[in-house]
Protein backbone atom coordinates (compact mmCIF):
# COMPACT_ATOMS: atom_id res chain seq x y z
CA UNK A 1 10.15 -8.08 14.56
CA UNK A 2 10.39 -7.50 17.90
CA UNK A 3 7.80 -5.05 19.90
CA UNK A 4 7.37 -3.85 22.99
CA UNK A 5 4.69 -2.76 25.47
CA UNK A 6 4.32 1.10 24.13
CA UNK A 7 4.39 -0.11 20.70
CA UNK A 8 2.02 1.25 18.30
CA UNK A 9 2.44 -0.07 14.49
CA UNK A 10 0.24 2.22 12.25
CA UNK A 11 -0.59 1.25 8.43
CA UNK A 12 -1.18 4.49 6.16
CA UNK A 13 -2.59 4.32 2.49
CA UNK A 14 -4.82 4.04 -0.01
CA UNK A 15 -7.24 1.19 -0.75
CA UNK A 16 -4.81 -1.45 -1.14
CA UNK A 17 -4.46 -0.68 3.20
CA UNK A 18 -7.93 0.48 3.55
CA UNK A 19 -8.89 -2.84 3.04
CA UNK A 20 -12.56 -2.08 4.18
CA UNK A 21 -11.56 -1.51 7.91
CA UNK A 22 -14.27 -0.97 9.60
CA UNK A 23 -15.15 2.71 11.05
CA UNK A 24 -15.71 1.79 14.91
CA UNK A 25 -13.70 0.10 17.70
CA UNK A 26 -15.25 -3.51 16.78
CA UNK A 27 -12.37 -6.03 16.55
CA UNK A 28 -13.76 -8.06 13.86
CA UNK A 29 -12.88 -5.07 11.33
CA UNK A 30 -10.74 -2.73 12.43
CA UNK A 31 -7.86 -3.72 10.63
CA UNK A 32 -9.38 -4.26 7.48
CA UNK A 33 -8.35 -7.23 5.13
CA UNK A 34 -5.31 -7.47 3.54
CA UNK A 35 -1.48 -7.56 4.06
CA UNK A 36 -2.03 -5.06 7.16
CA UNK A 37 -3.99 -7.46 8.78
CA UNK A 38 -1.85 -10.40 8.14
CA UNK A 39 1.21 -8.81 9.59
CA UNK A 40 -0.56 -7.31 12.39
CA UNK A 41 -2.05 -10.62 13.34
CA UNK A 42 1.85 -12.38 12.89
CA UNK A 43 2.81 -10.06 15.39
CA UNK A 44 0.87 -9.58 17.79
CA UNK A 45 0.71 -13.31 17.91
CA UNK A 46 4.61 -13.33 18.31
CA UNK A 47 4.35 -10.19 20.63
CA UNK A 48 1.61 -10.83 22.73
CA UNK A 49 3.15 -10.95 25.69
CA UNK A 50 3.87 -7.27 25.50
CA UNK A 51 0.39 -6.03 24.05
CA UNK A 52 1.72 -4.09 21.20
CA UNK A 53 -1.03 -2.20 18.92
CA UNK A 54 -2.13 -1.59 15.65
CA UNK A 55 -3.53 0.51 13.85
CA UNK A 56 -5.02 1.13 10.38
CA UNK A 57 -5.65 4.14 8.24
CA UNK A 58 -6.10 3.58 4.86
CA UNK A 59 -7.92 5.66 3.10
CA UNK A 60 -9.66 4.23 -0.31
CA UNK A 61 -8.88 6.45 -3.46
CA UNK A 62 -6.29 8.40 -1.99
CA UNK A 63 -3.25 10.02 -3.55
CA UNK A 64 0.31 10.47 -0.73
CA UNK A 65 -1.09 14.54 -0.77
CA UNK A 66 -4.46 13.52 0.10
CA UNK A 67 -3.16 11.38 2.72
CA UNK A 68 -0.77 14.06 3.56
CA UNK A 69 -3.70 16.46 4.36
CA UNK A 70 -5.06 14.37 7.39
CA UNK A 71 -1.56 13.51 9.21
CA UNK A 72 -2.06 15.03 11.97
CA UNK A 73 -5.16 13.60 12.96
CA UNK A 74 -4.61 10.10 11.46
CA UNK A 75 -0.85 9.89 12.16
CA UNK A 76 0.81 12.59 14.24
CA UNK A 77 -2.14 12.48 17.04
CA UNK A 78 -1.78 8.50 17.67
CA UNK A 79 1.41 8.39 18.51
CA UNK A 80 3.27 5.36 16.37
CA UNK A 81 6.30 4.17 17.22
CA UNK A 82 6.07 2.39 13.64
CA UNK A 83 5.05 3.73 10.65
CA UNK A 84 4.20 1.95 7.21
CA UNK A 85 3.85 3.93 3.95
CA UNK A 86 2.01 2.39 0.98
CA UNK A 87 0.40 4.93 -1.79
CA UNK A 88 1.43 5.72 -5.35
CA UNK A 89 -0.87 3.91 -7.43
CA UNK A 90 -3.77 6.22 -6.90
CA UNK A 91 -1.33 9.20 -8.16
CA UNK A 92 -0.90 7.92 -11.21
CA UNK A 93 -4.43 7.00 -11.72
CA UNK A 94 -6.28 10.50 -10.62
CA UNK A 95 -3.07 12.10 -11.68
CA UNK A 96 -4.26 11.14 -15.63
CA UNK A 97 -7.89 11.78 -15.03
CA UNK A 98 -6.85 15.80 -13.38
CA UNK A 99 -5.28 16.23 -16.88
CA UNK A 100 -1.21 16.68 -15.19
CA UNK A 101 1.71 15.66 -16.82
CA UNK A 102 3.62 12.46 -15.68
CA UNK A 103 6.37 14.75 -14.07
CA UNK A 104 3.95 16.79 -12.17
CA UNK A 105 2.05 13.95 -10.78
CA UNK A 106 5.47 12.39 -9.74
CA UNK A 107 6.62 15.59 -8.51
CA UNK A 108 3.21 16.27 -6.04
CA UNK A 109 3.90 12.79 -4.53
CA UNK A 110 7.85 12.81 -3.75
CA UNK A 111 6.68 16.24 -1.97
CA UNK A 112 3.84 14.27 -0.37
CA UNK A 113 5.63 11.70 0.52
CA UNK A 114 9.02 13.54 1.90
CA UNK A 115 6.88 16.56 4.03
CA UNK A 116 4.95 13.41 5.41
CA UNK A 117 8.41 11.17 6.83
CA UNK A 118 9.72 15.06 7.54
CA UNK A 119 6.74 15.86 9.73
CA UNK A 120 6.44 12.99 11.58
CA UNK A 121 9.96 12.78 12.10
CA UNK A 122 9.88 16.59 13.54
CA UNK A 123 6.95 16.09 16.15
CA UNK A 124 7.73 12.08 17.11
CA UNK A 125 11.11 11.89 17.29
CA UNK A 126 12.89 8.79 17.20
CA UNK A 127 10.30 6.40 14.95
CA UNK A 128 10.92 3.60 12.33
CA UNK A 129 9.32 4.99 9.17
CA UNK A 130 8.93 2.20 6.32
CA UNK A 131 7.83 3.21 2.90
CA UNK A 132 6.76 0.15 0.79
CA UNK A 133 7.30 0.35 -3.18
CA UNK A 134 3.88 1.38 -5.11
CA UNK A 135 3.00 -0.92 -8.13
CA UNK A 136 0.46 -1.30 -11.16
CA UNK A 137 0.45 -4.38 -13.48
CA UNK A 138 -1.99 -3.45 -16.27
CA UNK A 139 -4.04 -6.08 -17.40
CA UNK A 140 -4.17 -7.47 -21.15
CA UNK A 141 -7.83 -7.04 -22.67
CA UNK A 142 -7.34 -9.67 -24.67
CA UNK A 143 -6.19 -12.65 -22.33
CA UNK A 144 -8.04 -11.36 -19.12
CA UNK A 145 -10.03 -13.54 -17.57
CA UNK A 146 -11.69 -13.12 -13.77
CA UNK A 147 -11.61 -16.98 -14.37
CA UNK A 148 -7.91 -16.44 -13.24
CA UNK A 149 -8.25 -15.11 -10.24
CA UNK A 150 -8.23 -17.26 -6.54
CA UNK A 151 -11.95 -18.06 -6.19
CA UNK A 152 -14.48 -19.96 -8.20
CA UNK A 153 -17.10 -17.91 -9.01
CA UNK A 154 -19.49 -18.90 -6.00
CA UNK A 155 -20.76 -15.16 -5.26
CA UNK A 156 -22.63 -12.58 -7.46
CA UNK A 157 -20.72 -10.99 -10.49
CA UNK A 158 -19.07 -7.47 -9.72
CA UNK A 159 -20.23 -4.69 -12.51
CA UNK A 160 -17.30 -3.38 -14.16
CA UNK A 161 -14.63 -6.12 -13.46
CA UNK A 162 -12.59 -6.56 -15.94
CA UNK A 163 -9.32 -5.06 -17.82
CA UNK A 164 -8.97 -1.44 -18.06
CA UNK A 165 -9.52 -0.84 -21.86
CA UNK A 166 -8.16 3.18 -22.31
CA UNK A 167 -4.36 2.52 -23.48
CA UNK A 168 -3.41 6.25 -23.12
CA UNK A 169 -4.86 6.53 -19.44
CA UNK A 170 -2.81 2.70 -18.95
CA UNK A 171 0.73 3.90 -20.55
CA UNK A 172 0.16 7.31 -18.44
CA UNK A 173 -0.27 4.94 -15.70
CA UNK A 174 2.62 2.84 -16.42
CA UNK A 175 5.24 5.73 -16.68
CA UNK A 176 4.17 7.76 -13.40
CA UNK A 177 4.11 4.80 -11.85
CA UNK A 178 7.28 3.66 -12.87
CA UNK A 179 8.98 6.72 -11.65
CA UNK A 180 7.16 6.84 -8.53
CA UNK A 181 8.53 3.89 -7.43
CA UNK A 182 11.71 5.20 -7.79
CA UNK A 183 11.13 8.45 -6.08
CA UNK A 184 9.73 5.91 -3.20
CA UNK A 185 12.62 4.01 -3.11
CA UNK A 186 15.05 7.67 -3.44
CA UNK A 187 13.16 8.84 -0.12
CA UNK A 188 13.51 5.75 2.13
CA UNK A 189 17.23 5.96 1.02
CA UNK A 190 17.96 10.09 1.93
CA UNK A 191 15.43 9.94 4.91
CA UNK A 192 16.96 6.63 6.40
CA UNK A 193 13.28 5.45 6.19
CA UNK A 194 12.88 1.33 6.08
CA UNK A 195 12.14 0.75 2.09
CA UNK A 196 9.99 -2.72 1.04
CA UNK A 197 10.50 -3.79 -2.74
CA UNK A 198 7.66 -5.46 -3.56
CA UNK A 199 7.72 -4.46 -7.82
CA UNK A 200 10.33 -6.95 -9.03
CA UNK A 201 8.89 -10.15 -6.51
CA UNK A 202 5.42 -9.28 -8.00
CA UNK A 203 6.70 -9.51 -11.34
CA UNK A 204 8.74 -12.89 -10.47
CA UNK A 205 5.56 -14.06 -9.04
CA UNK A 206 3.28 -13.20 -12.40
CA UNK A 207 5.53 -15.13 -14.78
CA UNK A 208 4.56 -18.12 -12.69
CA UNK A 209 1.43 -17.95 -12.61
CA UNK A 210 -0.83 -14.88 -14.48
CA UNK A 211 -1.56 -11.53 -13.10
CA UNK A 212 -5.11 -12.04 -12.16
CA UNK A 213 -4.09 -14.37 -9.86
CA UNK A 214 -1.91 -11.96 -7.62
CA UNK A 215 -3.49 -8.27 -8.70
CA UNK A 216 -6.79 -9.11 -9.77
CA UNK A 217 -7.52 -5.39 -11.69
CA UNK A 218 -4.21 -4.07 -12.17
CA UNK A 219 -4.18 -2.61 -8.88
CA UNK A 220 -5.51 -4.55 -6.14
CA UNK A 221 -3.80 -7.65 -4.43
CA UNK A 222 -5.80 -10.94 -4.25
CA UNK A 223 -4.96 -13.15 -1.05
CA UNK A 224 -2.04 -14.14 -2.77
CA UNK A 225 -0.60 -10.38 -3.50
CA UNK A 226 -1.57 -9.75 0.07
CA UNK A 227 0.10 -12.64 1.32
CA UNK A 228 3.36 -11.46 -1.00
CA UNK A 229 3.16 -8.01 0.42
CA UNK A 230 3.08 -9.25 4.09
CA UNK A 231 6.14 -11.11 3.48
CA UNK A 232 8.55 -8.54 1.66
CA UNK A 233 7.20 -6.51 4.83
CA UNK A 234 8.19 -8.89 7.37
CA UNK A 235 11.30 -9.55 5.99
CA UNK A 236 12.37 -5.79 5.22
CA UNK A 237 11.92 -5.57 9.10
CA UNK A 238 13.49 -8.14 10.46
CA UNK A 239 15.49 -7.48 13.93
């Protein structure tokens, strides 16, 4: 992807983008870990000599209207020239928990999602918008294992790893999730926004290897679904 000296590529999202960026201007954290920073670091590398930016901010536990509600202070106020979408899961999650129905919760993020490419499409004009494809792959009780995921267990244990064990709040998940990804995919296509499948590679991925190993909780990537994300990215943009 080729940038230039005014660019400015900004990552908006939940925690999958969060990443635990740091809150300051120090270097070592401001991008957070994940597949932001690994595209971000690809290129600027390939960029450098035009000193593009980048920008991160991800929000952890937030749904596309939560997100939504600080646009023009996180988005509309720094300017990008680039713009990267990724939020859905949390929708599906809270949208449970808030007692909606599946079609309500869909419904508040297409509107989320749409007033947010409309918005910043009215105040910065010409600006490549790409909205990546939300995903959740619940995890099986019964054959999890955090012995599955990338890293020997060298650090202390995390309270409360494990599968998610509520099968109505999981198949509510599933099904808003499942359509959410299609209203994603619906929006990129009618706003002429950039769209990054990322759903069906995951899934390729899994049956290779097991789901801990790419989204260790359901939800969140490992290095490996970080690494996949990055890549669907990089190639959904290429010049």
């Amino acid at each position: 992807m080729k940038l230039f000296e005014n660019d400015l590529i900004l990552f908006s999202g939940d925690s999958i983008t969060d990443g635990n960026r740091g809150k300051s201007m120090d270097c070592n954290h401001i991008m957070g870990h994940g597949y932001q920073y690994i595209i971000s670091a690809r290129l600027a590398l390939e960029n450098a000599s035009s000193m593009p930016k980048f920008a991160n901010k991800g929000y952890s536990g937030a749904t596309m209207q939560e997100l939504l509600d600080k646009w023009q202070e996180d988005v509309i106020n720094n300017k990008p020239t680039v713009l990267s979408i990724l939020a859905g899961v949390n929708d599906g999650h809270f949208g449970y928990l808030r007692g909606l129905t599946v079609q309500d919760t869909v419904s508040k993020y297409s509107d989320a999602l749409f007033q947010a490419v409309e918005i910043t499409r009215n105040r910065l004009g010409d600006i490549r918008i790409i909205i990546c494809e939300p995903f959740y792959f619940p995890l099986c009780e019964k054959s999890f294992s955090d012995r599955h995921i990338p890293h020997p267990e060298c650090e202390q244990p995390m309270q409360n790893f494990g599968a998610d064990t509520n099968a109505e709040h999981i198949a509510f998940r599933v099904e808003a999730t499942d359509k959410i990804r299609l209203s994603a995919k619906e929006t990129a296509e009618k706003t002429g926004c950039v769209f990054v499948p990322l759903y069906e590679r995951f899934s390729i991925e899994i049956k290779k290897s097991r789901p801990e190993y790419f989204v260790w909780d359901g939800t969140h990537p490992t290095v490996a679904g970080h690494m996949l994300i990055a890549e669907e990215w990089l190639k959904a943009n290429e010049d």
